[in-house]
C-alpha atoms as a PDB file:
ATOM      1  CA  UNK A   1      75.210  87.084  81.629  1.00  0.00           C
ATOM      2  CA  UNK A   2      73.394  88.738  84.413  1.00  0.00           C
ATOM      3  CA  UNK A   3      73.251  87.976  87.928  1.00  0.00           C
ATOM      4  CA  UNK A   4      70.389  88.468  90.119  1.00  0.00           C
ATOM      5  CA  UNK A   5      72.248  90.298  93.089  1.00  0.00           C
ATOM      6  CA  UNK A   6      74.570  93.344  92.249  1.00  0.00           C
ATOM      7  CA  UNK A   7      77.510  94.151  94.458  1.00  0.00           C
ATOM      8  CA  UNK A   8      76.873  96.070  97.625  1.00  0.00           C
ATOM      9  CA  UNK A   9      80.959  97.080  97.447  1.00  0.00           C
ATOM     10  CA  UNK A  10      81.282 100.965  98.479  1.00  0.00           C
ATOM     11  CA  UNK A  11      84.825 101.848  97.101  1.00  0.00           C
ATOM     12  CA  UNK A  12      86.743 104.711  99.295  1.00  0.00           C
ATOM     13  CA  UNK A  13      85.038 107.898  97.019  1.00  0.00           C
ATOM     14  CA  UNK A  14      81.862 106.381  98.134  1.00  0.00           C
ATOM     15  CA  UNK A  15      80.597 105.258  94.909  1.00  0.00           C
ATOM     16  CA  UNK A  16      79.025 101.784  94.731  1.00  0.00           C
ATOM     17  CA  UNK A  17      80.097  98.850  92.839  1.00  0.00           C
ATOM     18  CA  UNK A  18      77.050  97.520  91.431  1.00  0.00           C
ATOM     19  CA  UNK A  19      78.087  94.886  89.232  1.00  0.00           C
ATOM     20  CA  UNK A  20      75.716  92.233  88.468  1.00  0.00           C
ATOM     21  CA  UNK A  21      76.608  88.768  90.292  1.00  0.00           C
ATOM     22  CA  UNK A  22      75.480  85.290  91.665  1.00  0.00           C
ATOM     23  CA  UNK A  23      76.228  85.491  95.000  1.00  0.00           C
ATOM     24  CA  UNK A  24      74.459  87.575  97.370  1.00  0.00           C
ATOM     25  CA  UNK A  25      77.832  88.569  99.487  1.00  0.00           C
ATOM     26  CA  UNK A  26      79.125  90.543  96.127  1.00  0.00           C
ATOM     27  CA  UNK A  27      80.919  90.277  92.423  1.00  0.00           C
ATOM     28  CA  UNK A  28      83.589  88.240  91.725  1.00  0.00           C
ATOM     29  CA  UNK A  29      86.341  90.985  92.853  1.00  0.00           C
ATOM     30  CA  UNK A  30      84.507  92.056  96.022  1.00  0.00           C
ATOM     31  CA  UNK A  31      82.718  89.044  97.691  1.00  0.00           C
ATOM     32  CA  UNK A  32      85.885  88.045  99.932  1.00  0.00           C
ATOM     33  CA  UNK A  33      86.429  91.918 100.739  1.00  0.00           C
ATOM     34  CA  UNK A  34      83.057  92.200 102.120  1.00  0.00           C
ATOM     35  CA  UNK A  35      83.188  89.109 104.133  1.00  0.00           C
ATOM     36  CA  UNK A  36      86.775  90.233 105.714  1.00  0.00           C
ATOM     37  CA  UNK A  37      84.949  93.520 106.307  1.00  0.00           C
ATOM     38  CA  UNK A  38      82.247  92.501 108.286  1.00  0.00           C
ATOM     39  CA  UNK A  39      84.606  90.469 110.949  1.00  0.00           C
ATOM     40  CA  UNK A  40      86.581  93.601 111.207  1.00  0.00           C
ATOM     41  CA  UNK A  41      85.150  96.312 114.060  1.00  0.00           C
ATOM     42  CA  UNK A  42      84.429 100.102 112.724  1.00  0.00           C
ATOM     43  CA  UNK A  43      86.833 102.317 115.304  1.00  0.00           C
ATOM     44  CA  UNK A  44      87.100 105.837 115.610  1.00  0.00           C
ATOM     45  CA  UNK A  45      89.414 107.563 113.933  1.00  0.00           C
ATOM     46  CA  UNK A  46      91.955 108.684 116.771  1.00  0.00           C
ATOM     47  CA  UNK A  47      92.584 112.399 115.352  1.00  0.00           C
ATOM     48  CA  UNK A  48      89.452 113.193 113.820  1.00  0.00           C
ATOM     49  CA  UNK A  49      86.467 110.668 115.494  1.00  0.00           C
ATOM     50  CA  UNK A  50      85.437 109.040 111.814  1.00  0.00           C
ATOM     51  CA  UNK A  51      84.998 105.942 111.611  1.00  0.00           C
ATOM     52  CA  UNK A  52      87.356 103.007 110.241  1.00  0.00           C
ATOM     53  CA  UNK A  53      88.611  99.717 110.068  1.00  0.00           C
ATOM     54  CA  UNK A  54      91.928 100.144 109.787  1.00  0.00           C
ATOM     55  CA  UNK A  55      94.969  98.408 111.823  1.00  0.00           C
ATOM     56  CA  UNK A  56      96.210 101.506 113.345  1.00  0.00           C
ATOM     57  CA  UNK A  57      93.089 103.148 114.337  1.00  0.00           C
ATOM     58  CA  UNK A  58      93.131 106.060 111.903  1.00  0.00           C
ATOM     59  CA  UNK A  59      91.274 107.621 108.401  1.00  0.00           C
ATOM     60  CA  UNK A  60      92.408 107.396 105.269  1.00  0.00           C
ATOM     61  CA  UNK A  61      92.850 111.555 105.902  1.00  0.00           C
ATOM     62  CA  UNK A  62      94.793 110.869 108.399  1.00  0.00           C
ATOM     63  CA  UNK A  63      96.736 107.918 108.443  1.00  0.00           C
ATOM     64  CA  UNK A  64      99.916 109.754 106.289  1.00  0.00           C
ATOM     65  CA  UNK A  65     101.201 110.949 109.733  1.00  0.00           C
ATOM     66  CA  UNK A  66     101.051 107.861 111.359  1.00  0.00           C
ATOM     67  CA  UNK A  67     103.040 106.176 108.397  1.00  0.00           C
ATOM     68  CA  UNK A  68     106.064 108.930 108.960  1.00  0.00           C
ATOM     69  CA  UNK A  69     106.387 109.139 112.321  1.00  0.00           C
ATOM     70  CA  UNK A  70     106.904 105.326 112.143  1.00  0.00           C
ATOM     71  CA  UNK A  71     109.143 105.592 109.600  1.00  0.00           C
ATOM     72  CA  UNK A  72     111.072 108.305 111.835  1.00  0.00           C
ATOM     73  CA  UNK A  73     111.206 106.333 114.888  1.00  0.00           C
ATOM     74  CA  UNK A  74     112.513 103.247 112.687  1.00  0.00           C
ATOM     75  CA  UNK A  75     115.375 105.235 111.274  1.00  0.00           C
ATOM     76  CA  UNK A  76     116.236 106.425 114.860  1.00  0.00           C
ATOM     77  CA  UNK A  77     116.431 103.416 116.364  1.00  0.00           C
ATOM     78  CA  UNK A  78     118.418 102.511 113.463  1.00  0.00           C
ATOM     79  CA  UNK A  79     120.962 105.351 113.878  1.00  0.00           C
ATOM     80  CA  UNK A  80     120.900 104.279 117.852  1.00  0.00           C
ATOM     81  CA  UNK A  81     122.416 100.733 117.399  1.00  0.00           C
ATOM     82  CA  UNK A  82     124.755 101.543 114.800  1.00  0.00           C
ATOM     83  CA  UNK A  83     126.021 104.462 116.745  1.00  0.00           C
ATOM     84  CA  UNK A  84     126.706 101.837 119.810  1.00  0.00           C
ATOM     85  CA  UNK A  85     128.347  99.329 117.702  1.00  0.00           C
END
């Protein structure tokens, strides 16, 4: 069965989905990704100036460090009250 729209999805290696679909939005994988998308605001990246969506205001590329340095400061604070108990 073919649609009459294909799916405007652009995965992260930049390739396009392009699956044939009903609704206009996107295939039936996609449609509520793209919506979600669109309410979200592109930011620039905080290391590198690229521009994302993403919660903690960082790239793919660069978003690792972020993750650690969290992780870090959650073990410390960790080590900090058991130390004081």
């Amino acid at each position: 069965m073919y649609g009459e729209y294909y799916c405007p999805f652009i995965n992260y290696s930049g390739n396009i989905c392009g699956r044939s679909c009903m609704r206009e939005e996107g295939c039936s994988i996609h449609w509520k990704y793209v919506i979600k998308l669109t309410n979200k605001p592109l930011i620039p990246c905080s290391d590198c100036g690229k521009l994302t969506r993403s919660a903690s205001g960082r790239c793919p590329t660069h978003i690792r460090g972020f993750y650690v340095s969290k992780y870090y400061h959650k073990l410390r604070t960790a080590f900090e009250h058991s130390s004081k108990a």
